[in-house]
C-alpha atoms as a PDB file:
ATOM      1  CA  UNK A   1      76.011  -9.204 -86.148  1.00  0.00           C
ATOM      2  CA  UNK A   2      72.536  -9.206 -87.194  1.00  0.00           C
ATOM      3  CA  UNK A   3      72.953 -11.996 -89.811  1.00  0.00           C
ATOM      4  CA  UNK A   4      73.430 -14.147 -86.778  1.00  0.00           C
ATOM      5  CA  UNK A   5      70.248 -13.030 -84.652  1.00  0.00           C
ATOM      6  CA  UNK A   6      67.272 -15.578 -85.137  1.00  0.00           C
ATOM      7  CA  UNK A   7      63.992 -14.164 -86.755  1.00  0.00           C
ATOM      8  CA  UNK A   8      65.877 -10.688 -87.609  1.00  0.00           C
ATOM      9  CA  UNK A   9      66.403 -10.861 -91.445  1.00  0.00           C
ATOM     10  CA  UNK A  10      69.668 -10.069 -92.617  1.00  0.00           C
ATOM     11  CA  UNK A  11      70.781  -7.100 -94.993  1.00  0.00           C
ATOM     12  CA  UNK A  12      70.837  -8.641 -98.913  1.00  0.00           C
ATOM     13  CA  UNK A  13      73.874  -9.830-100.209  1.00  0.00           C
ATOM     14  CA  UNK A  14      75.216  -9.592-103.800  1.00  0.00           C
ATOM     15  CA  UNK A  15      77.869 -11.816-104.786  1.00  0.00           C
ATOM     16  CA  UNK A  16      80.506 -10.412-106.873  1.00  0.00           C
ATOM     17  CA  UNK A  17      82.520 -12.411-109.488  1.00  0.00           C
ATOM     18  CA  UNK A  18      85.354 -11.066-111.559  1.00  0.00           C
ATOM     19  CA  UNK A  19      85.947 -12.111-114.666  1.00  0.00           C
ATOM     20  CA  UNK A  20      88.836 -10.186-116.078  1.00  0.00           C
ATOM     21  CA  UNK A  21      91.427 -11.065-119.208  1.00  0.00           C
ATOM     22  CA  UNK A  22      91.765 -13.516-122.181  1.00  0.00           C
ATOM     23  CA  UNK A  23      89.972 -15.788-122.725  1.00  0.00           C
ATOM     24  CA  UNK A  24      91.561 -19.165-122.892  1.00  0.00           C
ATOM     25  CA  UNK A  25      92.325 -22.706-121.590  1.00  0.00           C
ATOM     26  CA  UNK A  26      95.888 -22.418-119.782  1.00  0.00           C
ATOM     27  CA  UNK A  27      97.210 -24.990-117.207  1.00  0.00           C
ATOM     28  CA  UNK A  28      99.248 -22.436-115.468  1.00  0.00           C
ATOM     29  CA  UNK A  29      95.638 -20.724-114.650  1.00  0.00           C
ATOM     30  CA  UNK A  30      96.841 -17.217-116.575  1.00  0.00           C
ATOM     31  CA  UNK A  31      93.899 -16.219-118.110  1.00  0.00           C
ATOM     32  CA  UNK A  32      89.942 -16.362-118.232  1.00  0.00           C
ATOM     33  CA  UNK A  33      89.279 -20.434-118.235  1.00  0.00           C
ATOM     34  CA  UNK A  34      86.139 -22.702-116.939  1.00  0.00           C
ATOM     35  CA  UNK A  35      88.588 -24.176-114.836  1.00  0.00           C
ATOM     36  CA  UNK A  36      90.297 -21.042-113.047  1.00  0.00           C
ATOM     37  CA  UNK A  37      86.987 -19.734-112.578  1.00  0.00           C
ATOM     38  CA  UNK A  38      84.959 -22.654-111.798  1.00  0.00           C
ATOM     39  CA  UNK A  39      85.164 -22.229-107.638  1.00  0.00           C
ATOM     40  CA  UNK A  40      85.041 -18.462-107.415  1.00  0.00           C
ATOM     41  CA  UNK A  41      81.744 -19.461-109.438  1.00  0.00           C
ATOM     42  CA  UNK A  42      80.331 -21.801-107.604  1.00  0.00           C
ATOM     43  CA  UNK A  43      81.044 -19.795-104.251  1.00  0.00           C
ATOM     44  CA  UNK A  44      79.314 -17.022-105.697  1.00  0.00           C
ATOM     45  CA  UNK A  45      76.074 -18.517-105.983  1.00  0.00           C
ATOM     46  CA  UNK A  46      76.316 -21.517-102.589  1.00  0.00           C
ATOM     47  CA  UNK A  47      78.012 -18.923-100.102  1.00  0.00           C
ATOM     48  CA  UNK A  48      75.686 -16.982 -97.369  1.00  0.00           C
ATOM     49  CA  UNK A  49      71.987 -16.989 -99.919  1.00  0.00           C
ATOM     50  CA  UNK A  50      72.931 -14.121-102.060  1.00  0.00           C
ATOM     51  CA  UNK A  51      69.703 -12.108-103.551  1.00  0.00           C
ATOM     52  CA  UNK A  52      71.914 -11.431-106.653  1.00  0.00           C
ATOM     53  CA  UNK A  53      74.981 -12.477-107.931  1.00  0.00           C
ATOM     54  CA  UNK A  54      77.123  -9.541-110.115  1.00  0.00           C
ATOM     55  CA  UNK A  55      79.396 -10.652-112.871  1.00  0.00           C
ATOM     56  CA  UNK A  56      82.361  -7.716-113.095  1.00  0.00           C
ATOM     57  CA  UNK A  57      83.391  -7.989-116.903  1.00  0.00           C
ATOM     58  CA  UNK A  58      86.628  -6.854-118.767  1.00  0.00           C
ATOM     59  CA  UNK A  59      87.183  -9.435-121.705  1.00  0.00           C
ATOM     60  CA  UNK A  60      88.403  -8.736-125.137  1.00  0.00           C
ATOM     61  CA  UNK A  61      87.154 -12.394-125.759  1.00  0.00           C
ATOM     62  CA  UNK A  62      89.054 -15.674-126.409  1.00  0.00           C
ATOM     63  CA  UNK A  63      88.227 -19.284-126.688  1.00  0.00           C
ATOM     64  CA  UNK A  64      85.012 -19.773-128.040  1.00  0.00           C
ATOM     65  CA  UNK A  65      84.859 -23.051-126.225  1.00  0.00           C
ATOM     66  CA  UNK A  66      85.648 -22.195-122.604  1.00  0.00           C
ATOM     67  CA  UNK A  67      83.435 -18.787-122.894  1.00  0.00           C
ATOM     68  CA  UNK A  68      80.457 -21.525-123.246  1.00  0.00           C
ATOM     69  CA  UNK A  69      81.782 -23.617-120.688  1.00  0.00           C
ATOM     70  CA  UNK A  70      82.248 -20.639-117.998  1.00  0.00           C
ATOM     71  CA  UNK A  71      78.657 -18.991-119.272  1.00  0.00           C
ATOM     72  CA  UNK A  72      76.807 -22.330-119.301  1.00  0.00           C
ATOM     73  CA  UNK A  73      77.753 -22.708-115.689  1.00  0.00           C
ATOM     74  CA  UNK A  74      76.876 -19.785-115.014  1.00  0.00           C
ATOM     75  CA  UNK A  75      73.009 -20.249-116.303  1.00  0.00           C
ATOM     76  CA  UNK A  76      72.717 -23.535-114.578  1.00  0.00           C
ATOM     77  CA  UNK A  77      73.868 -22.189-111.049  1.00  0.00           C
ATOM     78  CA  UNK A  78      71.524 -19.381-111.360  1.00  0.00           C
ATOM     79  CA  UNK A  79      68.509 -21.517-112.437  1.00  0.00           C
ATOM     80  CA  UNK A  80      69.292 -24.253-109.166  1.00  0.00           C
ATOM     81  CA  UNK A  81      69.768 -21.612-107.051  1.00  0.00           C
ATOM     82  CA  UNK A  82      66.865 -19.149-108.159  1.00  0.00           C
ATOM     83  CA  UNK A  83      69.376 -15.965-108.287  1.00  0.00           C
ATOM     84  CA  UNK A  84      69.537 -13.431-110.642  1.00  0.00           C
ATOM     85  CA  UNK A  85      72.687 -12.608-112.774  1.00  0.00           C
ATOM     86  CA  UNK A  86      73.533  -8.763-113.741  1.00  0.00           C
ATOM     87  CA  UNK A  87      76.736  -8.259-115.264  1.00  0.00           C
ATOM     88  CA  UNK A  88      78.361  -4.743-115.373  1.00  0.00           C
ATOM     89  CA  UNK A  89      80.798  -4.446-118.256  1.00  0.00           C
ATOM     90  CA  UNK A  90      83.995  -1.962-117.326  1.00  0.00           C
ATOM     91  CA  UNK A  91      86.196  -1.164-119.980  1.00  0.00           C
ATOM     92  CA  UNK A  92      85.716  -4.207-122.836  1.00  0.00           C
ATOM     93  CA  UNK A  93      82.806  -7.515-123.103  1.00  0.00           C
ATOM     94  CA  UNK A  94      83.730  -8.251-126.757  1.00  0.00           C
ATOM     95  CA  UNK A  95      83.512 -11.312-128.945  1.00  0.00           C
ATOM     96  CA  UNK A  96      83.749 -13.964-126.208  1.00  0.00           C
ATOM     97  CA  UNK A  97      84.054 -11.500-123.232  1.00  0.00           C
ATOM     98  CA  UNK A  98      79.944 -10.267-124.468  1.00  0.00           C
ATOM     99  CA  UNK A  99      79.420 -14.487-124.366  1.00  0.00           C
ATOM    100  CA  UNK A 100      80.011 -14.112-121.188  1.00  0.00           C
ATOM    101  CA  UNK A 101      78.204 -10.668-120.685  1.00  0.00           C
ATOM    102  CA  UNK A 102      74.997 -12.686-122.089  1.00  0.00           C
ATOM    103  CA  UNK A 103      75.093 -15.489-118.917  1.00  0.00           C
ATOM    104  CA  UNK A 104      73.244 -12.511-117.455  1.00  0.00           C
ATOM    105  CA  UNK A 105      69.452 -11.510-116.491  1.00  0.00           C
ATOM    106  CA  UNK A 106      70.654  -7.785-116.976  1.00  0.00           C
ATOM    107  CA  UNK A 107      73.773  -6.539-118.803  1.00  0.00           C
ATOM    108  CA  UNK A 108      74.694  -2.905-117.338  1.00  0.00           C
ATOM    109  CA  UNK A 109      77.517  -1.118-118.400  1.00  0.00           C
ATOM    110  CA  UNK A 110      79.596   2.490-118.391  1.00  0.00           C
ATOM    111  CA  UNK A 111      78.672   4.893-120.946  1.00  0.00           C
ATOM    112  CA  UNK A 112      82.607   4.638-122.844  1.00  0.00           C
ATOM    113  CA  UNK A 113      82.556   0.858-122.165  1.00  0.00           C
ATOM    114  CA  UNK A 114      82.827  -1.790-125.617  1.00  0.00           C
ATOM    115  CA  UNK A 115      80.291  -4.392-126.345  1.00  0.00           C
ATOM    116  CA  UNK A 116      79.799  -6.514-129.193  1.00  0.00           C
ATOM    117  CA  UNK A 117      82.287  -8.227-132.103  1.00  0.00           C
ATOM    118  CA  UNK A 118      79.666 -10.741-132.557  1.00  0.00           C
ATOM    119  CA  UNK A 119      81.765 -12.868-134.977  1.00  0.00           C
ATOM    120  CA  UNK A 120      84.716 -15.531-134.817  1.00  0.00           C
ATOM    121  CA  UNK A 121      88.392 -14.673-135.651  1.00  0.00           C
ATOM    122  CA  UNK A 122      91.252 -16.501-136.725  1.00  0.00           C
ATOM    123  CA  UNK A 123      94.840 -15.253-137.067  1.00  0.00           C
ATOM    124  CA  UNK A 124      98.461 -16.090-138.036  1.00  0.00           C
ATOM    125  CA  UNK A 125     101.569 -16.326-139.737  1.00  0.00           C
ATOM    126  CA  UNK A 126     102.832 -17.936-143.144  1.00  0.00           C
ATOM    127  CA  UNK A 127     106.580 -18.503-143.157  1.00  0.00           C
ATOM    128  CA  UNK A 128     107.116 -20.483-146.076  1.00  0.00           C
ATOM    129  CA  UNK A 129     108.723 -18.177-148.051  1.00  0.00           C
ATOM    130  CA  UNK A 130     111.018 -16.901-144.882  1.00  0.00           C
ATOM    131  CA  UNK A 131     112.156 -20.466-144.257  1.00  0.00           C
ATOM    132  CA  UNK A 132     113.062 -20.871-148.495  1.00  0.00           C
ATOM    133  CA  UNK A 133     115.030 -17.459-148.480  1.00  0.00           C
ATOM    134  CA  UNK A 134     117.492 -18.714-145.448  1.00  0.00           C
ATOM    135  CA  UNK A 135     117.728 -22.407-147.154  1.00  0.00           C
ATOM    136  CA  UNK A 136     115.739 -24.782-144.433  1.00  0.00           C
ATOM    137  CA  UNK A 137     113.507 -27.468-145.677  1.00  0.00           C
ATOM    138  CA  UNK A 138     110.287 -28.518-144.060  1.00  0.00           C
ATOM    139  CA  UNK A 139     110.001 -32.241-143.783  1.00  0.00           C
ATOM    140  CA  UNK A 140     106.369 -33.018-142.740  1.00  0.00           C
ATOM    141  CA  UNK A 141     104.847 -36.583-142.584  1.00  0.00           C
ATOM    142  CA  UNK A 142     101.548 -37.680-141.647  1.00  0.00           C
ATOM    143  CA  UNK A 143      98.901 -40.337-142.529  1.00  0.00           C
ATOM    144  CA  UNK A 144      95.496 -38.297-143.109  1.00  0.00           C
ATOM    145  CA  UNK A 145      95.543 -36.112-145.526  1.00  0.00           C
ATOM    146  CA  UNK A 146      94.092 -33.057-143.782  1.00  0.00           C
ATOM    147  CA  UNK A 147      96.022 -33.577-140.649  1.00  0.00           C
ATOM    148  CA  UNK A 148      99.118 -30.532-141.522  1.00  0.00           C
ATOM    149  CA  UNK A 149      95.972 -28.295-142.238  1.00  0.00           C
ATOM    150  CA  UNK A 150      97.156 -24.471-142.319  1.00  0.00           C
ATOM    151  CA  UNK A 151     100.601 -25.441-141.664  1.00  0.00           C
ATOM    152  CA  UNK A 152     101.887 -21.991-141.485  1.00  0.00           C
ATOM    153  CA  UNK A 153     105.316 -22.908-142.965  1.00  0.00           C
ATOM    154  CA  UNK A 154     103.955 -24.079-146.451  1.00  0.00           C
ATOM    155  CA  UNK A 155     102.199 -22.248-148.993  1.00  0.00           C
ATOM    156  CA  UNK A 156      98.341 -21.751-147.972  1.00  0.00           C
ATOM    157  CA  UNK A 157      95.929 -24.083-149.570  1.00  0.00           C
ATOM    158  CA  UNK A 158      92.195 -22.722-150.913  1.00  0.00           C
ATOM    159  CA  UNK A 159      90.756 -25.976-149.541  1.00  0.00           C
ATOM    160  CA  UNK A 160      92.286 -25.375-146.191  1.00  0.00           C
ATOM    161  CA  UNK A 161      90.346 -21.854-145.870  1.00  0.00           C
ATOM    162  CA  UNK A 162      87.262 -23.243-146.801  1.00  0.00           C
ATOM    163  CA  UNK A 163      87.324 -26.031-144.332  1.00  0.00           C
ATOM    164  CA  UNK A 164      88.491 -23.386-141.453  1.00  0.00           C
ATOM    165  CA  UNK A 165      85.923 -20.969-142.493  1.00  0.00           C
ATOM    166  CA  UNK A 166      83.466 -23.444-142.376  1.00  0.00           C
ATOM    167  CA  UNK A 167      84.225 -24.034-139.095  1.00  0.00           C
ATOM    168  CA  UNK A 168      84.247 -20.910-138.172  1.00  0.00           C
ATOM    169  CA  UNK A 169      80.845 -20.315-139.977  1.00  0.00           C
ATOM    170  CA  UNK A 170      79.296 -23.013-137.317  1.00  0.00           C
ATOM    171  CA  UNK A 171      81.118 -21.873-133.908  1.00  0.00           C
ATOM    172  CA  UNK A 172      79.509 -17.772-135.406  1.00  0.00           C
ATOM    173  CA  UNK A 173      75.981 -19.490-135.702  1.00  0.00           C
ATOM    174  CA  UNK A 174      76.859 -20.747-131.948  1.00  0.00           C
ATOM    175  CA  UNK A 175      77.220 -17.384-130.731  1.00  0.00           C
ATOM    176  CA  UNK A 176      74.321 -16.053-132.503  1.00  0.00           C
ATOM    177  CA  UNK A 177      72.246 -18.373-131.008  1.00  0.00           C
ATOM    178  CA  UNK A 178      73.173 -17.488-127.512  1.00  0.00           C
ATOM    179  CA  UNK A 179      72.957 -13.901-127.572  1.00  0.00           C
ATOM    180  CA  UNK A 180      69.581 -13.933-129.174  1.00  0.00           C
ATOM    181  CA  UNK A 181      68.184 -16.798-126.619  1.00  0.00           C
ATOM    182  CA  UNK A 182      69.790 -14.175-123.668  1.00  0.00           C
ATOM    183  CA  UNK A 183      68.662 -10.683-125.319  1.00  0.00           C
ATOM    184  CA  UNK A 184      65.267 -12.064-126.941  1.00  0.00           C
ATOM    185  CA  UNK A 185      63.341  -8.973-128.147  1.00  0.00           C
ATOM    186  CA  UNK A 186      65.150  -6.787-126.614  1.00  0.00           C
ATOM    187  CA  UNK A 187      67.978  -7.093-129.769  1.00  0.00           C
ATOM    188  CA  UNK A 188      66.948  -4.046-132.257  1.00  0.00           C
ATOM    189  CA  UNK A 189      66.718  -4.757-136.084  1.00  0.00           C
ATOM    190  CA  UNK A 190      70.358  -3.196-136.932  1.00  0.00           C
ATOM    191  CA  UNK A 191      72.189  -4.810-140.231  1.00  0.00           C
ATOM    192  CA  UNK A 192      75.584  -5.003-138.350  1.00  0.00           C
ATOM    193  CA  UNK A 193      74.148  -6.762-135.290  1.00  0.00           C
ATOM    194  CA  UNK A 194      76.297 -10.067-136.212  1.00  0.00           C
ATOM    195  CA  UNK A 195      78.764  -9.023-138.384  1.00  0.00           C
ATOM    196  CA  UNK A 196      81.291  -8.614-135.515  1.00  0.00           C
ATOM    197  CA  UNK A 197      81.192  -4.696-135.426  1.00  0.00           C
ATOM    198  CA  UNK A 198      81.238  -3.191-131.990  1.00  0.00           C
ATOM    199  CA  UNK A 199      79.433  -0.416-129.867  1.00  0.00           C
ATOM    200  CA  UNK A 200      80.314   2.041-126.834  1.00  0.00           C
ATOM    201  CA  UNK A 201      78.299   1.292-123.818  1.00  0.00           C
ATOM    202  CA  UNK A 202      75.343   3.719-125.204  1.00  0.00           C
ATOM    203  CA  UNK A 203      74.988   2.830-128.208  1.00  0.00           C
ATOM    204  CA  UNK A 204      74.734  -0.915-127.380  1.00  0.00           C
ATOM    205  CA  UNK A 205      71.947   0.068-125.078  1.00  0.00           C
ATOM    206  CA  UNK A 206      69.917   1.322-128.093  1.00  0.00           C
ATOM    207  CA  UNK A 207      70.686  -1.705-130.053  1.00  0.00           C
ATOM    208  CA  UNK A 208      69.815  -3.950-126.866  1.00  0.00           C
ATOM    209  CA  UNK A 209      73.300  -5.518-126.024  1.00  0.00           C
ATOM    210  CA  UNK A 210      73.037  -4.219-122.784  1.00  0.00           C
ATOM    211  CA  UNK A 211      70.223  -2.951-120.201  1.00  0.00           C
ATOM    212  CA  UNK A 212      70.972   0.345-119.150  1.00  0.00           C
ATOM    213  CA  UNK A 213      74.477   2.280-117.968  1.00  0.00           C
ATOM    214  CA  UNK A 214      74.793   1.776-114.628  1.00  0.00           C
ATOM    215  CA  UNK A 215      78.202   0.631-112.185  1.00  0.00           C
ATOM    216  CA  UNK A 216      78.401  -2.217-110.210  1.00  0.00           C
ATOM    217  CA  UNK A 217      77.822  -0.774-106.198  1.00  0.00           C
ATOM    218  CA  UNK A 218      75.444   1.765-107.071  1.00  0.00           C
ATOM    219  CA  UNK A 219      73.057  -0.635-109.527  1.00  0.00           C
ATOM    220  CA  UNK A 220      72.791  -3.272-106.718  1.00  0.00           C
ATOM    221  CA  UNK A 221      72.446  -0.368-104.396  1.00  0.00           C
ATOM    222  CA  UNK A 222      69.574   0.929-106.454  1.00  0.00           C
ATOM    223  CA  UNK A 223      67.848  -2.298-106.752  1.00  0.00           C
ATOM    224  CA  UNK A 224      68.275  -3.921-103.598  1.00  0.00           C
ATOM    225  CA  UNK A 225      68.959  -1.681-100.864  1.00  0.00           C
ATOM    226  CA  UNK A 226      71.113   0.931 -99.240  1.00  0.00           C
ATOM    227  CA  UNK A 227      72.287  -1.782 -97.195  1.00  0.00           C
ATOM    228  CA  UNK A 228      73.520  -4.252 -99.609  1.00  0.00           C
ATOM    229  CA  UNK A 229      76.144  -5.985 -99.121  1.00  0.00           C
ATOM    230  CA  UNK A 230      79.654  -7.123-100.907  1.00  0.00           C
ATOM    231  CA  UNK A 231      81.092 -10.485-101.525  1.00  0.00           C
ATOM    232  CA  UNK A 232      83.908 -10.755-104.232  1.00  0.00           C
ATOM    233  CA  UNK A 233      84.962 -13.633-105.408  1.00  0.00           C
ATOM    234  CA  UNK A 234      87.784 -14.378-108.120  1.00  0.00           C
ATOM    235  CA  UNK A 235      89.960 -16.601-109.694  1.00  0.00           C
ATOM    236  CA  UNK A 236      92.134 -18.645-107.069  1.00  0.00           C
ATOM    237  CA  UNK A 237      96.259 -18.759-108.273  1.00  0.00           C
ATOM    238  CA  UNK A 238      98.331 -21.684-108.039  1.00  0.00           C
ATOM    239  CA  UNK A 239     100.847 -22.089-105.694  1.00  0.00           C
ATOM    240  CA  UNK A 240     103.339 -21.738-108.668  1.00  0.00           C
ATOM    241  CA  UNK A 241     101.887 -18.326-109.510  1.00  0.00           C
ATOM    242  CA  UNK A 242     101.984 -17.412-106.105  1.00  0.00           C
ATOM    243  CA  UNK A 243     105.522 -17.590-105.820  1.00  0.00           C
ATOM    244  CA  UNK A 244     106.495 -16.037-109.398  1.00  0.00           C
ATOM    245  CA  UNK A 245     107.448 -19.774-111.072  1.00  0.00           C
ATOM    246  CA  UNK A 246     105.127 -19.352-114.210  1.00  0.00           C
ATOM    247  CA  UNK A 247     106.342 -15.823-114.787  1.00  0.00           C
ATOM    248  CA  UNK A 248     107.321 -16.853-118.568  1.00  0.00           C
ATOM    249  CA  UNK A 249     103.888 -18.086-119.264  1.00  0.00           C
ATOM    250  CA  UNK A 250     102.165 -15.162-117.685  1.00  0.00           C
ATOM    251  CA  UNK A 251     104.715 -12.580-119.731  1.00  0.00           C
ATOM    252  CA  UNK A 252     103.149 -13.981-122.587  1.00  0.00           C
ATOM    253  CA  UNK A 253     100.214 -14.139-121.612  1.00  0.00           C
ATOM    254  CA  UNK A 254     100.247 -10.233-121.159  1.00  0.00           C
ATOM    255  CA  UNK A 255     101.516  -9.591-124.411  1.00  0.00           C
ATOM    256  CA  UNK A 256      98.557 -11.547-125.769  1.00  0.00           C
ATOM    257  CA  UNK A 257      96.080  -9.903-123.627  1.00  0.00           C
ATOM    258  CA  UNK A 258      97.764  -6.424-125.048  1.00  0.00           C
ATOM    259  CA  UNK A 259      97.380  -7.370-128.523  1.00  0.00           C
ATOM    260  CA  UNK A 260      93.278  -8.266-127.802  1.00  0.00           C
ATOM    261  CA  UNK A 261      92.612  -5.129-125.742  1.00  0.00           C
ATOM    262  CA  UNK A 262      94.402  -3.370-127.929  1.00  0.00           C
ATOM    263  CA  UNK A 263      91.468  -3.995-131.336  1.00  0.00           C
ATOM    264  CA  UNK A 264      89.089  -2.391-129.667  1.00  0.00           C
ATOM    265  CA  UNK A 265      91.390   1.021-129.034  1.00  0.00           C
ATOM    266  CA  UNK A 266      92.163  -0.192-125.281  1.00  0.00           C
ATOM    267  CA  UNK A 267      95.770  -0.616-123.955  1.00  0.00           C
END
């Protein structure tokens, strides 16, 4: 009741946002996307004058382009509203999942938690020979000659992988960019830094990927109050998901969020 008696200032309030899974831009909403997140995000930071708001983080990482998009909005809610960001990392903030990790003031994490894979990865399948041994033929048209790129049912081309490694050299100069605008001096002098190698939760602190270990209740506790209190905001699901409609997307979604957790030794 106190919040609501004139002239008797009310306990602080933290604002806690979830950002959990993949990485990726999915109609259905399955997964970690600007647009699944965008109005837990925004509540976060507009709802009841938070002193803080607390990003709760367990990404393997994802698409490069909506970790920008969900970190960017991030930064420019907590610059308009004046707030500070932590975020406390739980089990995994890797590749795209740290991205987000770096939309933070303060990164904080748990002592066996994963940080890092600082790089960009691509992966598939070639089939060409598959489809040759079981007699199909692969009729493919198109006007531009780079537009059947990588086509993963015809022989790989060296000028393909240079073009998508130049790509991917640009989008890992992206992300290098943004960790060391976030992390500053803080980032040690370690050859590996970049190369996409990863570190347990104290280990990154010495390398300055992260603050400090600390959890999520008892850091906000520490820093503003005994009586701080909880919001927690998170990703709102579709009526569809609601009622079990999009189960085939969200099976694979799973088994794609399985194979991600599961580089970094998680499962």
């Amino acid at each position: 009741m106190k919040r609501f008696i004139p002239f008797l200032k009310a306990d602080p309030l933290v604002a806690v946002v979830r950002l959990q899974g993949v990485i990726m831009a999915n109609p259905r909403g399955a997964g970690l996307s600007d647009q699944a997140v965008a109005s837990a995000v925004e509540r976060a930071f507009r709802k009841g004058k938070p002193a803080a708001v607390a990003l709760a983080i367990n990404s393997p990482g994802g698409s490069p382009a909506q970790s920008s998009l969900i970190a960017a909005r991030i930064r420019r809610l907590a610059e308009e509203k004046g707030v500070p960001v932590h975020a406390f990392v739980e089990d995994v903030a890797a590749s795209g999942g740290y991205w987000l990790a770096c939309a933070a003031d303060k990164i904080w994490a748990d002592r066996t938690s994963i940080l890092g894979s600082i790089g960009v990865i691509s992966a598939g399948f070639g089939f060409h020979e598959a489809i040759s041994r079981i007699g199909v033929e692969r009729r493919v048209y198109t006007a531009g000659e780079s537009k059947s790129i990588l086509d993963p049912f015809r022989p790989e081309k060296a000028e393909d992988v240079e073009r998508l490694k130049a790509l991917q050299g640009e989008l890992h100069e992206t992300f290098i960019e943004h960790v060391k605008t976030s992390r500053g001096e803080r980032l040690a002098d370690h050859p590996e830094l970049f190369t996409g190698a990863f570190w347990t939760g104290s280990k990154s602190v010495e390398l300055g990927l992260a603050d400090g270990i600390g959890h999520l209740v008892p850091k906000m506790k520490e820093l503003y109050g005994d009586k701080t209190r909880f919001a927690v905001y998170g990703p709102r699901r579709s009526l569809l998901g609601r009622f079990g409609i999009s189960l085939a997307s969200e099976l694979a979604t799973g088994f794609e969020e399985r194979a991600a957790y599961a580089r970094f030794g998680l499962s």
